[in-house]
N, C-alpha and C. Protein backbone atom coordinates (compact mmCIF):
# COMPACT_ATOMS: atom_id res chain seq x y z
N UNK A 1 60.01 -47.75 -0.98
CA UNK A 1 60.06 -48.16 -2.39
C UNK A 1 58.73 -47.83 -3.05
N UNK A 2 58.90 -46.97 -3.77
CA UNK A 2 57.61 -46.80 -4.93
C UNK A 2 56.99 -47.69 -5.18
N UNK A 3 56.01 -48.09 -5.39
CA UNK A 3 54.87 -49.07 -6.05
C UNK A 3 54.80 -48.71 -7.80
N UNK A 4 54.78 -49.53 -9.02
CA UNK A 4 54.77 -49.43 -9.85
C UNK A 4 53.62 -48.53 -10.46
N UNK A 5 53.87 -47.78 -11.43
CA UNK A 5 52.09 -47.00 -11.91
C UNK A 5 50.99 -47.67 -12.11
N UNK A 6 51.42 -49.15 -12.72
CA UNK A 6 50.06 -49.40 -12.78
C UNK A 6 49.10 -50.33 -11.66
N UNK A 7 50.26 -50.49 -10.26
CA UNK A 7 49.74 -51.07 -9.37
C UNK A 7 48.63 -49.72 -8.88
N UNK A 8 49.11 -48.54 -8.71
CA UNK A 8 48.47 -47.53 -8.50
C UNK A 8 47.25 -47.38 -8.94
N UNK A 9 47.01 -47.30 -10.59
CA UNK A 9 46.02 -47.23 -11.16
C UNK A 9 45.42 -48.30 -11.26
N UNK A 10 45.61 -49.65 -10.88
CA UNK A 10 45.17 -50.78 -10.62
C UNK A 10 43.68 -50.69 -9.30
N UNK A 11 44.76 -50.02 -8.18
CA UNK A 11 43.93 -49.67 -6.99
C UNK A 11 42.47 -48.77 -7.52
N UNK A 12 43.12 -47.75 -7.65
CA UNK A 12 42.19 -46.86 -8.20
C UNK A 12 40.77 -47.28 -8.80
N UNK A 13 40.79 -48.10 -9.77
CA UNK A 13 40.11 -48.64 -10.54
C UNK A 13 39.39 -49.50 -10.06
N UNK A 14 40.07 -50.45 -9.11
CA UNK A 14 38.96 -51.20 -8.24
C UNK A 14 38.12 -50.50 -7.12
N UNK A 15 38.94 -49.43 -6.53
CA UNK A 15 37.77 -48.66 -5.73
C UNK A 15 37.04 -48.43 -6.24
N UNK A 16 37.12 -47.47 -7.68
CA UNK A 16 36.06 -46.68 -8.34
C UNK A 16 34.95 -47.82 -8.83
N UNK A 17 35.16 -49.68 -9.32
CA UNK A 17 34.46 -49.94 -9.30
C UNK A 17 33.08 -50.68 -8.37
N UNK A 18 34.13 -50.34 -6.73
CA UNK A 18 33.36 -50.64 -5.65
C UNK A 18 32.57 -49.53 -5.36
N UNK A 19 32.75 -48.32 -5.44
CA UNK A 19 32.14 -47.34 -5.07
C UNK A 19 30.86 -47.73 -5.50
N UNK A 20 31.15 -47.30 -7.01
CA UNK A 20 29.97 -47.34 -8.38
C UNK A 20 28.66 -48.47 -7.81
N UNK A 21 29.36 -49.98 -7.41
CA UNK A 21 28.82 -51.32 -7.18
C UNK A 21 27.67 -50.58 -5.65
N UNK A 22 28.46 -50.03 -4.65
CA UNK A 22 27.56 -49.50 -3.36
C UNK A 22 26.53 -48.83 -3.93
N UNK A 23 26.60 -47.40 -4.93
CA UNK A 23 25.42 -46.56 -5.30
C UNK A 23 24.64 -47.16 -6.27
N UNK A 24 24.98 -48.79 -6.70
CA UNK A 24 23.55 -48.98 -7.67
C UNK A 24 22.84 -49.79 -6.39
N UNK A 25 23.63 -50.62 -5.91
CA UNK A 25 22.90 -51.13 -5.15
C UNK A 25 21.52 -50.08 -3.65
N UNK A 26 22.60 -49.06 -3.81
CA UNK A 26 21.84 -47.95 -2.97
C UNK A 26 20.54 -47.69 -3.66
N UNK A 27 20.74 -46.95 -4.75
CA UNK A 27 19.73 -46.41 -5.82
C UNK A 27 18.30 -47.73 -5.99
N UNK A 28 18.70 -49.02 -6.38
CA UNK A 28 18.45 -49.97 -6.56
C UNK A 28 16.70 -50.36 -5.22
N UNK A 29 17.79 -50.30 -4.02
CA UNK A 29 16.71 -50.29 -2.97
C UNK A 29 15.71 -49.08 -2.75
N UNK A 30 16.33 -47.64 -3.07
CA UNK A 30 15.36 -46.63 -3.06
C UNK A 30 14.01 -47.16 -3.49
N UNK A 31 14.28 -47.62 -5.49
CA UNK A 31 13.14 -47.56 -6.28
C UNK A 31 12.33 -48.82 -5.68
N UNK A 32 12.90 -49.61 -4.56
CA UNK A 32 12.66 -51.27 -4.77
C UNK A 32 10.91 -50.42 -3.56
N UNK A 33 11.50 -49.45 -2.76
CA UNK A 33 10.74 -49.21 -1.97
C UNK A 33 9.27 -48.60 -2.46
N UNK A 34 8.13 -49.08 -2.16
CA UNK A 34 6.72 -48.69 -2.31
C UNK A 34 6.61 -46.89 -2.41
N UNK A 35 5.88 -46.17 -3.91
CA UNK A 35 5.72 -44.88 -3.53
C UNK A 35 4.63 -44.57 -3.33
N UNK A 36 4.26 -43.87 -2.13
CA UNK A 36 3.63 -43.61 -1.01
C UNK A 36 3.05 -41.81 -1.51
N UNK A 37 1.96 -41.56 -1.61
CA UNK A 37 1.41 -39.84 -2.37
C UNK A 37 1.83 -39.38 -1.00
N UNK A 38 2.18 -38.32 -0.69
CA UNK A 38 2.59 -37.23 0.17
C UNK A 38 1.05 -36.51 0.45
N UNK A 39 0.59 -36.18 2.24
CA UNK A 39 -0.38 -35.49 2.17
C UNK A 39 -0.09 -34.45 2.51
N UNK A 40 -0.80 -33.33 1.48
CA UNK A 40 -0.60 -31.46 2.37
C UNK A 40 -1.23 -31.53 3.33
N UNK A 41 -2.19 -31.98 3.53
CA UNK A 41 -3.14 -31.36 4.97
C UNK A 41 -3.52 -30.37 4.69
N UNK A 42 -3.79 -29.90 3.82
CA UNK A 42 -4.78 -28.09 3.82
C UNK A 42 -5.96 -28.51 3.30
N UNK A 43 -6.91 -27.84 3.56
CA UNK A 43 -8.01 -27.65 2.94
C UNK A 43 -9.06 -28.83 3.10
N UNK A 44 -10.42 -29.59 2.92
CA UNK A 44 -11.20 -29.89 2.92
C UNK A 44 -12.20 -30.47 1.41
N UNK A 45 -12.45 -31.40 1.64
CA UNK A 45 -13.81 -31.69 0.82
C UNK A 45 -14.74 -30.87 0.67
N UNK A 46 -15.42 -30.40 -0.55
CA UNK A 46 -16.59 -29.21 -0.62
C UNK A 46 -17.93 -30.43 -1.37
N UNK A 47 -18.75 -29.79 -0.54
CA UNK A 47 -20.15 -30.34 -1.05
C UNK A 47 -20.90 -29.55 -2.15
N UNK A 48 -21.67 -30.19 -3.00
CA UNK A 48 -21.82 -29.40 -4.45
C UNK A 48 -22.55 -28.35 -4.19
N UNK A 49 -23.00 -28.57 -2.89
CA UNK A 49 -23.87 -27.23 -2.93
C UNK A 49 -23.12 -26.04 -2.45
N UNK A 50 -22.00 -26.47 -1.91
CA UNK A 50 -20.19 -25.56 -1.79
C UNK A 50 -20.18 -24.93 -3.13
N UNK A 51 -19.82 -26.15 -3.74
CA UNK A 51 -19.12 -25.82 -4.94
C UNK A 51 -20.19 -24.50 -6.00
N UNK A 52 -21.21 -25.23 -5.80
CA UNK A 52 -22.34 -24.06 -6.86
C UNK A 52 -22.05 -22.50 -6.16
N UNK A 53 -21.80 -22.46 -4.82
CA UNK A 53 -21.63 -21.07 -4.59
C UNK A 53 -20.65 -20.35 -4.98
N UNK A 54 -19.55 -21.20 -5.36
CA UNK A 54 -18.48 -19.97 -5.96
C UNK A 54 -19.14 -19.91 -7.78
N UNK A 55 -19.12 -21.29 -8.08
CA UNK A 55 -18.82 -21.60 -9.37
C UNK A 55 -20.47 -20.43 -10.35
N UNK A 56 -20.10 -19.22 -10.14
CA UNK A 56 -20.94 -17.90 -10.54
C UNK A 56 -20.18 -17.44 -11.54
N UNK A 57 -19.75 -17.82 -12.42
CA UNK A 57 -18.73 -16.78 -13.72
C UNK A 57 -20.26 -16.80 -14.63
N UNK A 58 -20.00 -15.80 -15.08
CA UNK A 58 -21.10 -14.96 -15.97
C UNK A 58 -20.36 -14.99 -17.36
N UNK A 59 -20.92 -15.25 -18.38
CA UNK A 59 -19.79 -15.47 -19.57
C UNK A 59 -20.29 -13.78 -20.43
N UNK A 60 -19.36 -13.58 -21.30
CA UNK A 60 -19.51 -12.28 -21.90
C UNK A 60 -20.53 -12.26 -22.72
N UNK A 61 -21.15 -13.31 -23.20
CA UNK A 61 -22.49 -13.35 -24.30
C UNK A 61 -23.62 -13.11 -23.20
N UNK A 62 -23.56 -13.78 -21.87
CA UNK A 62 -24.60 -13.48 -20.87
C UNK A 62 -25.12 -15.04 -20.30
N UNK A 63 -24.15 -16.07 -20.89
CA UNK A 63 -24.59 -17.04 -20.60
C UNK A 63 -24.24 -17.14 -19.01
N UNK A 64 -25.17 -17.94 -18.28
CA UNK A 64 -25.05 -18.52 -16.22
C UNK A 64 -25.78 -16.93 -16.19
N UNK A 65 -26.09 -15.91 -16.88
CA UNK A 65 -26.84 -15.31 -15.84
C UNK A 65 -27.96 -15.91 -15.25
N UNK A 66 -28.57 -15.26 -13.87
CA UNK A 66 -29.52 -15.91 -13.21
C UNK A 66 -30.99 -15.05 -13.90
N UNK A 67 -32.26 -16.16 -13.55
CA UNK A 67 -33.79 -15.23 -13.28
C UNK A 67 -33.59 -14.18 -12.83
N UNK A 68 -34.41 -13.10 -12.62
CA UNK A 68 -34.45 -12.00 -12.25
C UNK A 68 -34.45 -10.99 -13.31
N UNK A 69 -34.25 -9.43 -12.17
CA UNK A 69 -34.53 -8.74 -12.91
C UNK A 69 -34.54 -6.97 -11.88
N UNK A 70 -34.15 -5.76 -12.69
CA UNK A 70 -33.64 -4.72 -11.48
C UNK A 70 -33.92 -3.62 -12.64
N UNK A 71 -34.39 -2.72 -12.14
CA UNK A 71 -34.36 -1.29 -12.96
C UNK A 71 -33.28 -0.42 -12.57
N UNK A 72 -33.43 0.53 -12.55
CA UNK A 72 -32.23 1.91 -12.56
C UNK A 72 -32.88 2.70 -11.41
N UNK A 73 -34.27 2.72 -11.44
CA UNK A 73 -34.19 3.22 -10.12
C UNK A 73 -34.17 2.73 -8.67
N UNK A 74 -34.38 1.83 -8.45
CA UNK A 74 -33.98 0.34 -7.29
C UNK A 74 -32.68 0.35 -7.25
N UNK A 75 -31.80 0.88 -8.50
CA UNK A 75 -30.36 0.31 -8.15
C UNK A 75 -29.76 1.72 -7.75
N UNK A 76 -30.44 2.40 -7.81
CA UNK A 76 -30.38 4.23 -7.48
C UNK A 76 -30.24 4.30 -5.85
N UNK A 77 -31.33 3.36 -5.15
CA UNK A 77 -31.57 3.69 -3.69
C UNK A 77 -30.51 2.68 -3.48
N UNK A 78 -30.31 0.97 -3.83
CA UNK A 78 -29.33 0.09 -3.67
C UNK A 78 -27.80 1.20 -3.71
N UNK A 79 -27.62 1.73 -4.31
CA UNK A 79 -26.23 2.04 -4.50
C UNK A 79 -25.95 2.72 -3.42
N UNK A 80 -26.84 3.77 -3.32
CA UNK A 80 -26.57 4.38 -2.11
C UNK A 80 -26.55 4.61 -0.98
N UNK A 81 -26.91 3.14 -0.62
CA UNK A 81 -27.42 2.39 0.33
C UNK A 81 -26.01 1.80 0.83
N UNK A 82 -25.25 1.22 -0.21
CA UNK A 82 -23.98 0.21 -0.26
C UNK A 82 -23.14 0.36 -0.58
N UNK A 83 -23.22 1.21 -1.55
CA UNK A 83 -21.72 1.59 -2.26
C UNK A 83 -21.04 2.76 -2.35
N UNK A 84 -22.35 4.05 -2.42
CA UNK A 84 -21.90 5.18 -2.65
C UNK A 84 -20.83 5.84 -1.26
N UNK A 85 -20.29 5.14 -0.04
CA UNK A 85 -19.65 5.41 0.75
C UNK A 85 -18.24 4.95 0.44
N UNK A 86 -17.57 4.24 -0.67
CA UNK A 86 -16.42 3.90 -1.04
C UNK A 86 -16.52 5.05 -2.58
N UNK A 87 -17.38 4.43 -3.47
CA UNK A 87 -17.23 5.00 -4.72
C UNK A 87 -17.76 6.46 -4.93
N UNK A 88 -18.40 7.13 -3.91
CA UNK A 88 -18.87 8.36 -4.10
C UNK A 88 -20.24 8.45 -4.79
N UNK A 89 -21.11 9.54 -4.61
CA UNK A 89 -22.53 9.42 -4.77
C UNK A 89 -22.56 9.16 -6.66
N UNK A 90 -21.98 9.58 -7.52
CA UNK A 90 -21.86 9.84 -8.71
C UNK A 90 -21.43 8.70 -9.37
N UNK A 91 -20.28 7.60 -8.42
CA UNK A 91 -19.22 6.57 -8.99
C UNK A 91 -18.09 7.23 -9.46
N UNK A 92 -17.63 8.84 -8.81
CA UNK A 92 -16.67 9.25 -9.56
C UNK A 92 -15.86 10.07 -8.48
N UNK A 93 -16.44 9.92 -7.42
CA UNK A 93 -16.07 10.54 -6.15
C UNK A 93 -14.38 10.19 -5.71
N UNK A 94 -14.69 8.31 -5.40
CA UNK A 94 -13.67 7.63 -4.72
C UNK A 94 -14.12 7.65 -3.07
N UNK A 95 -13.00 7.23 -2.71
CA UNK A 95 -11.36 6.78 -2.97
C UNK A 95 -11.57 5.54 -3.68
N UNK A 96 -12.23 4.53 -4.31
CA UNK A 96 -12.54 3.13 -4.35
C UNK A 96 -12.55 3.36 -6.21
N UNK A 97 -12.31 2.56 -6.48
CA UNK A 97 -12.22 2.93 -8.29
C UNK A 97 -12.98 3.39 -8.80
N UNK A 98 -12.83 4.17 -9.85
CA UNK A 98 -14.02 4.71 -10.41
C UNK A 98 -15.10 3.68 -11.38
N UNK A 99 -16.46 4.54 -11.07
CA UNK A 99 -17.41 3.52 -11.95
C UNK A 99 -17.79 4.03 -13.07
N UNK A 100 -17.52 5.26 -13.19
CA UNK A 100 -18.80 6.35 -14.44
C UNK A 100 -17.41 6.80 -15.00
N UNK A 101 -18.06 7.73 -16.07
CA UNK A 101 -16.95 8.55 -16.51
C UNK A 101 -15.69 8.34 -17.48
N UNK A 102 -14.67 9.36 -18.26
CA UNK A 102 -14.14 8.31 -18.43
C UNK A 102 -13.00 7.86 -18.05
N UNK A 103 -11.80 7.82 -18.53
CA UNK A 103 -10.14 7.05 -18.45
C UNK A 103 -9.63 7.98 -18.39
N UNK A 104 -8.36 8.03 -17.71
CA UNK A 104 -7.18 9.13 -17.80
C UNK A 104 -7.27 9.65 -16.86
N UNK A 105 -6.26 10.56 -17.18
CA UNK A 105 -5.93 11.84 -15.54
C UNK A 105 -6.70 13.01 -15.94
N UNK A 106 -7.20 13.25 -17.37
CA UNK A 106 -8.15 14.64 -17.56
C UNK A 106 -9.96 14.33 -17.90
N UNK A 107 -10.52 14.44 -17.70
CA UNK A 107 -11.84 14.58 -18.14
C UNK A 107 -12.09 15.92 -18.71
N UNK A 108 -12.17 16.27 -20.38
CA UNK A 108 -13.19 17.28 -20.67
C UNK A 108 -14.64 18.35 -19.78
N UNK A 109 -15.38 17.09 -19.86
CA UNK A 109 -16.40 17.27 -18.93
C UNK A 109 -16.38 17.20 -17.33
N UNK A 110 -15.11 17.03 -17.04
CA UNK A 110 -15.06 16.74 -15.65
C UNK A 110 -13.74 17.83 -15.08
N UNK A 111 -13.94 18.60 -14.62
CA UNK A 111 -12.44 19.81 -14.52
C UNK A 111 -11.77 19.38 -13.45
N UNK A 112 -12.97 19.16 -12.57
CA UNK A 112 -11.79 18.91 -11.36
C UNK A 112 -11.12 16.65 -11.20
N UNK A 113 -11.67 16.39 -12.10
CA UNK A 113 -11.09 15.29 -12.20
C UNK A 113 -9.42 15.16 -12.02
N UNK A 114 -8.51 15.83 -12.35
CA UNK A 114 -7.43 15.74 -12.08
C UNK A 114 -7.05 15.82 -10.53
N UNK A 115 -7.65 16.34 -9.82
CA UNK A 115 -7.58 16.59 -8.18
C UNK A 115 -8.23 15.34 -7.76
N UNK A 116 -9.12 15.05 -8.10
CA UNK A 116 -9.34 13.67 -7.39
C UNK A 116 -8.49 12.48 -7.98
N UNK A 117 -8.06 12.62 -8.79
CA UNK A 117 -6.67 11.42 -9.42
C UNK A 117 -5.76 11.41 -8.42
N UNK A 118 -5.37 12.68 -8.30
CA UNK A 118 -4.11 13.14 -7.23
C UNK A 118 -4.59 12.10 -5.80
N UNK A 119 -5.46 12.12 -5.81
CA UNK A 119 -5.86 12.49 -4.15
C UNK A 119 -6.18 10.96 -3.98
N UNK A 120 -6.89 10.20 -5.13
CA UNK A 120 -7.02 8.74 -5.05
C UNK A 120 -6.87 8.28 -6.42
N UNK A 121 -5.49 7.98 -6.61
CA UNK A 121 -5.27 7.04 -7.85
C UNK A 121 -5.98 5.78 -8.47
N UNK A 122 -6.49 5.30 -7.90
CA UNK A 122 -7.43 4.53 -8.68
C UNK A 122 -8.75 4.93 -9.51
N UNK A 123 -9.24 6.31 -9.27
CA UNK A 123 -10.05 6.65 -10.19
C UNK A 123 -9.31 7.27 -12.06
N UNK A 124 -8.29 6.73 -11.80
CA UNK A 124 -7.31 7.02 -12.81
C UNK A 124 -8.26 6.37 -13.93
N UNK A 125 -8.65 4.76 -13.78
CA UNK A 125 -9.49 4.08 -14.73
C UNK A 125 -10.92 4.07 -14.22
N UNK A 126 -11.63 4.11 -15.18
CA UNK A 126 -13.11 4.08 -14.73
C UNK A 126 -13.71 2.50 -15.28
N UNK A 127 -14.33 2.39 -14.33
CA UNK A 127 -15.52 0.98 -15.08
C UNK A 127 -15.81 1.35 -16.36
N UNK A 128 -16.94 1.83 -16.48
CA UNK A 128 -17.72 2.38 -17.31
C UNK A 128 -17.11 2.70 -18.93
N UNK A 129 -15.62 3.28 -18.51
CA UNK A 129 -15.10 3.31 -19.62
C UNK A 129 -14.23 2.40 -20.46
N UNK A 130 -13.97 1.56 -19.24
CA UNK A 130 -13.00 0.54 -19.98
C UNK A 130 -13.38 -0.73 -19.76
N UNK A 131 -14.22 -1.03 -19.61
CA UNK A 131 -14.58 -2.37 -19.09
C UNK A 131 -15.45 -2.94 -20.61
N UNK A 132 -15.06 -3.95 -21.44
CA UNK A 132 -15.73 -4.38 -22.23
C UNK A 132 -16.93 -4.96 -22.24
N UNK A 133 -17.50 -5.61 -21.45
CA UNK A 133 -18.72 -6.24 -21.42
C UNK A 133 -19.72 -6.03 -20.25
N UNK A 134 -21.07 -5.99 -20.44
CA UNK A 134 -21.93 -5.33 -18.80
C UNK A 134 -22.25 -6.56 -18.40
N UNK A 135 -21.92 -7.45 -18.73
CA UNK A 135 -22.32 -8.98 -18.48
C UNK A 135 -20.97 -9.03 -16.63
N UNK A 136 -19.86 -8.70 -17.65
CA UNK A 136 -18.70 -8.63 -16.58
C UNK A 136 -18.98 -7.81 -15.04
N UNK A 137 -19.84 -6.72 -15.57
CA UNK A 137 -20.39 -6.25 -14.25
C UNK A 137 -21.09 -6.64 -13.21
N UNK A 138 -22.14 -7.20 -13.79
CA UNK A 138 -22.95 -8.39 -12.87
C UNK A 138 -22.31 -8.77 -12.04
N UNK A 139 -21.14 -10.04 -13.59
CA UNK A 139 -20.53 -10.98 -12.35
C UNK A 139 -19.66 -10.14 -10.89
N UNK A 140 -19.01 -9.56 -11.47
CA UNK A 140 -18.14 -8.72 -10.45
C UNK A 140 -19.11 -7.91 -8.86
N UNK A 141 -20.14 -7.35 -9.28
CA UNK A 141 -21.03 -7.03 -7.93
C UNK A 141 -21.15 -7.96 -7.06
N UNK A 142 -22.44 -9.39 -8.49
CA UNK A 142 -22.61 -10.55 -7.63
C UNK A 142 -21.74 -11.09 -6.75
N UNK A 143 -20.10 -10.76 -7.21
CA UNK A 143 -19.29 -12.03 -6.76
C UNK A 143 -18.40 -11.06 -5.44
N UNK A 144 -18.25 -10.19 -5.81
CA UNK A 144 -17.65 -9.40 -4.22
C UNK A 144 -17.88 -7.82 -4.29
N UNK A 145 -19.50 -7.25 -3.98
CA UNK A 145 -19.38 -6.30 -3.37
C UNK A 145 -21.26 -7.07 -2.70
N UNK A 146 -21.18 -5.68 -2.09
CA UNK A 146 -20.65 -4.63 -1.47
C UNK A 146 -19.28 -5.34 -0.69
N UNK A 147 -18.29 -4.22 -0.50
CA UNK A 147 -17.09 -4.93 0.13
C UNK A 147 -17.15 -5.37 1.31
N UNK A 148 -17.76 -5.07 2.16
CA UNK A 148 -18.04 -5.05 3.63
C UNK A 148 -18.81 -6.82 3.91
N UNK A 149 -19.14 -7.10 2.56
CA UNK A 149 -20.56 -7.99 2.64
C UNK A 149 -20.24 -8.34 1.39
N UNK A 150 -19.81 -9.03 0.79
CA UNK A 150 -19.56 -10.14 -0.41
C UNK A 150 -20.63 -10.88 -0.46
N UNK A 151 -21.35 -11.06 -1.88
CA UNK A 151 -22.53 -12.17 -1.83
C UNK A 151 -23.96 -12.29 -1.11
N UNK A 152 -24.00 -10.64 -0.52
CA UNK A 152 -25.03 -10.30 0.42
C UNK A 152 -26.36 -9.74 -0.96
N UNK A 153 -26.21 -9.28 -1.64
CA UNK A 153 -26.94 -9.11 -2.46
C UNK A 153 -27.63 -10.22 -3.33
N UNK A 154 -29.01 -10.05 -3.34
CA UNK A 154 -30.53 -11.30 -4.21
C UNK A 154 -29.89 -10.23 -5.66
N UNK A 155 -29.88 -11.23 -6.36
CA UNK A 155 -29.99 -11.42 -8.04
C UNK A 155 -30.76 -10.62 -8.55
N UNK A 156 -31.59 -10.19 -8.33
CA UNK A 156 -32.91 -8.87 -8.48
C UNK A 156 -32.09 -7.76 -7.94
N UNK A 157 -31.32 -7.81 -6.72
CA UNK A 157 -30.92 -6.35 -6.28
C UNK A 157 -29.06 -6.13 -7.48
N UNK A 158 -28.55 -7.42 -7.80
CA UNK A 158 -27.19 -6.83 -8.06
C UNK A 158 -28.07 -6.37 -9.96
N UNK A 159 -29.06 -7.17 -10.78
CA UNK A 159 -28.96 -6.50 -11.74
C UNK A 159 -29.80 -5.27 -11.16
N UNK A 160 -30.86 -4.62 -10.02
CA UNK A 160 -30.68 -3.50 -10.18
C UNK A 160 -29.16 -2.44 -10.13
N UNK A 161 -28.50 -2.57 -9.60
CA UNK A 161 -27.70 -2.03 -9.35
C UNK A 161 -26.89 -1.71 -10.39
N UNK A 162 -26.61 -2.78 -11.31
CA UNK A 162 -26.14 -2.96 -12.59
C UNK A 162 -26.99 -1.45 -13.06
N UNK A 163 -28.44 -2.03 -13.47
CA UNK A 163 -28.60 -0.74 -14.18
C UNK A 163 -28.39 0.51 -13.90
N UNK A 164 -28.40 1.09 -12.50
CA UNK A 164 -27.83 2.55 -12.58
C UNK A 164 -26.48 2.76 -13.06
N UNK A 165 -25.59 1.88 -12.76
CA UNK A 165 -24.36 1.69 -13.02
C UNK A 165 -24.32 2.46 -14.63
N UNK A 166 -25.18 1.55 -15.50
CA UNK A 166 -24.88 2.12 -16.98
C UNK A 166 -25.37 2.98 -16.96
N UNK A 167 -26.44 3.42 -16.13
CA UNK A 167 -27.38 4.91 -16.59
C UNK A 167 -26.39 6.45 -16.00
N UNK A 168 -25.87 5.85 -14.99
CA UNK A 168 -24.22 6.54 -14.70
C UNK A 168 -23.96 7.35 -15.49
N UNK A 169 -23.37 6.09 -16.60
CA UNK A 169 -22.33 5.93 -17.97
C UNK A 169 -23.50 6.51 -18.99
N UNK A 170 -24.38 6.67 -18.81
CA UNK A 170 -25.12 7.11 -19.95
C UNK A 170 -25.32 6.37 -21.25
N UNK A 171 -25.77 4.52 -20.45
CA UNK A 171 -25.77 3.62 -21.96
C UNK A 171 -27.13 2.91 -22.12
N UNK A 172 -27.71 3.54 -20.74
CA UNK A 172 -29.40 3.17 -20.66
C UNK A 172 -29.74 4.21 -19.84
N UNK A 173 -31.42 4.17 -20.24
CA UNK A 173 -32.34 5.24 -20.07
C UNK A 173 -32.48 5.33 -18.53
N UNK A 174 -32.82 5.86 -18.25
CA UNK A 174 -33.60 5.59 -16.64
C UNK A 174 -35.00 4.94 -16.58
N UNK A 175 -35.14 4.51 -17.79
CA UNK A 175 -36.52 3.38 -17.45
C UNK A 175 -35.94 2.47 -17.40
N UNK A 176 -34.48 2.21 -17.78
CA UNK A 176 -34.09 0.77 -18.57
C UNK A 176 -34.20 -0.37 -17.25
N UNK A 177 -34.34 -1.47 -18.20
CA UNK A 177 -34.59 -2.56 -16.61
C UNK A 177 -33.80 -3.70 -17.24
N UNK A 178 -33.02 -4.13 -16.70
CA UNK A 178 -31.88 -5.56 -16.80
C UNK A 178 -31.98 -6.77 -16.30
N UNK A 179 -32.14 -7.44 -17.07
CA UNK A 179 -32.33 -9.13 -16.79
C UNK A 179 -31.70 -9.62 -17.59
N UNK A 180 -31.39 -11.25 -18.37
CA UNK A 180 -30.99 -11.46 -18.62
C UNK A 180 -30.82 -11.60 -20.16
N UNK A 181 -31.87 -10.95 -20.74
CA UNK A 181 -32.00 -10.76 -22.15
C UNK A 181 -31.57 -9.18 -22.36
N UNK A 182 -32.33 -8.31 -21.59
CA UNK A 182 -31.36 -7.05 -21.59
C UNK A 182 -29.76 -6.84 -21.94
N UNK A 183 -29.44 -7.27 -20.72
CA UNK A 183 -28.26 -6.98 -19.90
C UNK A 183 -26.68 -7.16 -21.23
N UNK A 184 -26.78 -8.55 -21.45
CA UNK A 184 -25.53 -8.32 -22.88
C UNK A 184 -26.15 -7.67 -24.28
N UNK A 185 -27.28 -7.32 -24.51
CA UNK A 185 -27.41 -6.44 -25.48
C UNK A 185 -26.64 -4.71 -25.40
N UNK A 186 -26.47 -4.69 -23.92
CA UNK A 186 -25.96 -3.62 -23.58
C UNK A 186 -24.20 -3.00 -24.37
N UNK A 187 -23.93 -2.75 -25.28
CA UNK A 187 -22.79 -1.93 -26.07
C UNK A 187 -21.85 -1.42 -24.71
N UNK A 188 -20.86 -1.92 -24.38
CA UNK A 188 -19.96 -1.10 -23.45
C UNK A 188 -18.56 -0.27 -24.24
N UNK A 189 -18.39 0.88 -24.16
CA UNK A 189 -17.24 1.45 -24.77
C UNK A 189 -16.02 1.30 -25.22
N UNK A 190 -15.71 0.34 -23.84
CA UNK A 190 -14.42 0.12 -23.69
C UNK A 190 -14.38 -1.14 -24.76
N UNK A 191 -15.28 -2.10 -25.01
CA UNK A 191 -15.34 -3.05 -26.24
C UNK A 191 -14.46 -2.94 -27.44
N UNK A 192 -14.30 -1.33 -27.82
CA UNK A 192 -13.73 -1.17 -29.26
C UNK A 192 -12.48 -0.91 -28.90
N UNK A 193 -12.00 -1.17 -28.35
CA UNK A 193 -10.65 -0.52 -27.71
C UNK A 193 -9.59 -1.35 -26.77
N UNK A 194 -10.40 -2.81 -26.65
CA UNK A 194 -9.83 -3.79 -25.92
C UNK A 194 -9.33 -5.10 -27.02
N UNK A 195 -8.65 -5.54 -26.49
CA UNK A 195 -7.47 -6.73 -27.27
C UNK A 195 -8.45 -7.70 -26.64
N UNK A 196 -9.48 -8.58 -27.62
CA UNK A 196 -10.18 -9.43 -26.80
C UNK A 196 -9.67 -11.01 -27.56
N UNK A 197 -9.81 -11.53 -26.41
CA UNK A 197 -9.81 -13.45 -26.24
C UNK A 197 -11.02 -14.16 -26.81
N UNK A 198 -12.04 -13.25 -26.33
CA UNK A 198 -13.43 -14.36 -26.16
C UNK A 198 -13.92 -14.10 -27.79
N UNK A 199 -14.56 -15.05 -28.28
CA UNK A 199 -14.83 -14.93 -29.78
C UNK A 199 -16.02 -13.97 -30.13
N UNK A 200 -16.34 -13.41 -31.12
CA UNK A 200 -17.05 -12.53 -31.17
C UNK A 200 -17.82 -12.84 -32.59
N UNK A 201 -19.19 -13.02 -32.49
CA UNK A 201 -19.93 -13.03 -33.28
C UNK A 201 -20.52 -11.71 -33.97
N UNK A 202 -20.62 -11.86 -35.60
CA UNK A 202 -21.24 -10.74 -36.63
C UNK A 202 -22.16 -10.47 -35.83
């Protein structure tokens, strides 16, 4: 014998409101329970004198540069001492990006530049030419080269190095000497030609 419809939906209705009654009470005890921070386990406490060793950003006006001080020819023997075995004696060699010179797959002044594009694509862009600020250079030596040796270079040797770098690029003399009043007076090329963030004073 059939059961009437609404004994049916009668049932129904009281399960659904026992169900409902189990998951608040479920839910209920979750939140009732203490929350407890989750630990990653990675990594360590740094001591400030940690912390001062990374915290080296060089700002584009020249502000955090350090004392010191490097000419063009110190950074002449430095380079080739350290670098000129990735970037080539010139900065235009490779295989390692280019430093001198300028952008693109052709150089005017440079004929066989297209063969060394081929041969190591990253001299496709050059420092020198596209890099807006020489302040940015600093930081970037100071902070990881030589590659072999990150951070191996005294503050006296990375702005020498700096200066051959521009004398490279042909944006200081070979007397020129870089410190920290120098160094952002320095005009970089790539400046007029970059979409910049950082504010720029008349």
């Amino acid at each position: 014998m059939r059961r009437p419809t609404f004994v049916r939906v009668g049932a129904l209705c009281l399960a659904t409101t026992a169900l409902s009654a189990v998951l608040a009470l479920t839910v209920g005890a979750v939140r009732a329970q203490p929350v407890t921070q989750a630990m990653v386990g990675l990594g360590q406490p740094l001591e400030r004198a940690q912390i001062e060793r990374y915290a080296i950003t060089i700002f584009p006006d020249g502000r955090k540069l350090p004392p010191g001080q490097g000419n063009v020819a110190q950074g002449a023997a430095l380079y080739q001492a350290q670098c000129a075995a990735c970037h080539g004696a010139k900065g235009i060699e490779g295989p390692a990006a280019g430093l001198a010179g300028t952008d693109g797959f052709m150089g005017w002044s440079d004929p066989l530049r297209p063969l060394r594009v081929l041969k190591y694509p990253l001299l496709v862009v050059s420092v020198g030419a596209r890099w807006p600020y020489a302040t940015s250079l600093f930081d970037y030596v100071r902070r990881a080269m030589p590659h072999h040796a990150p951070k191996s270079l005294s503050d006296d040797e990375v702005y020498a190095v700096t200066a051959h770098l521009l004398h490279l690029n042909s944006l200081v003399p070979n007397t020129a000497v870089m410190n920290r009043e120098t160094l952002p007076r320095v005009v970089m090329p790539g400046l007029e030609k970059t979409v910049l963030a950082w504010p720029q004073t008349p």
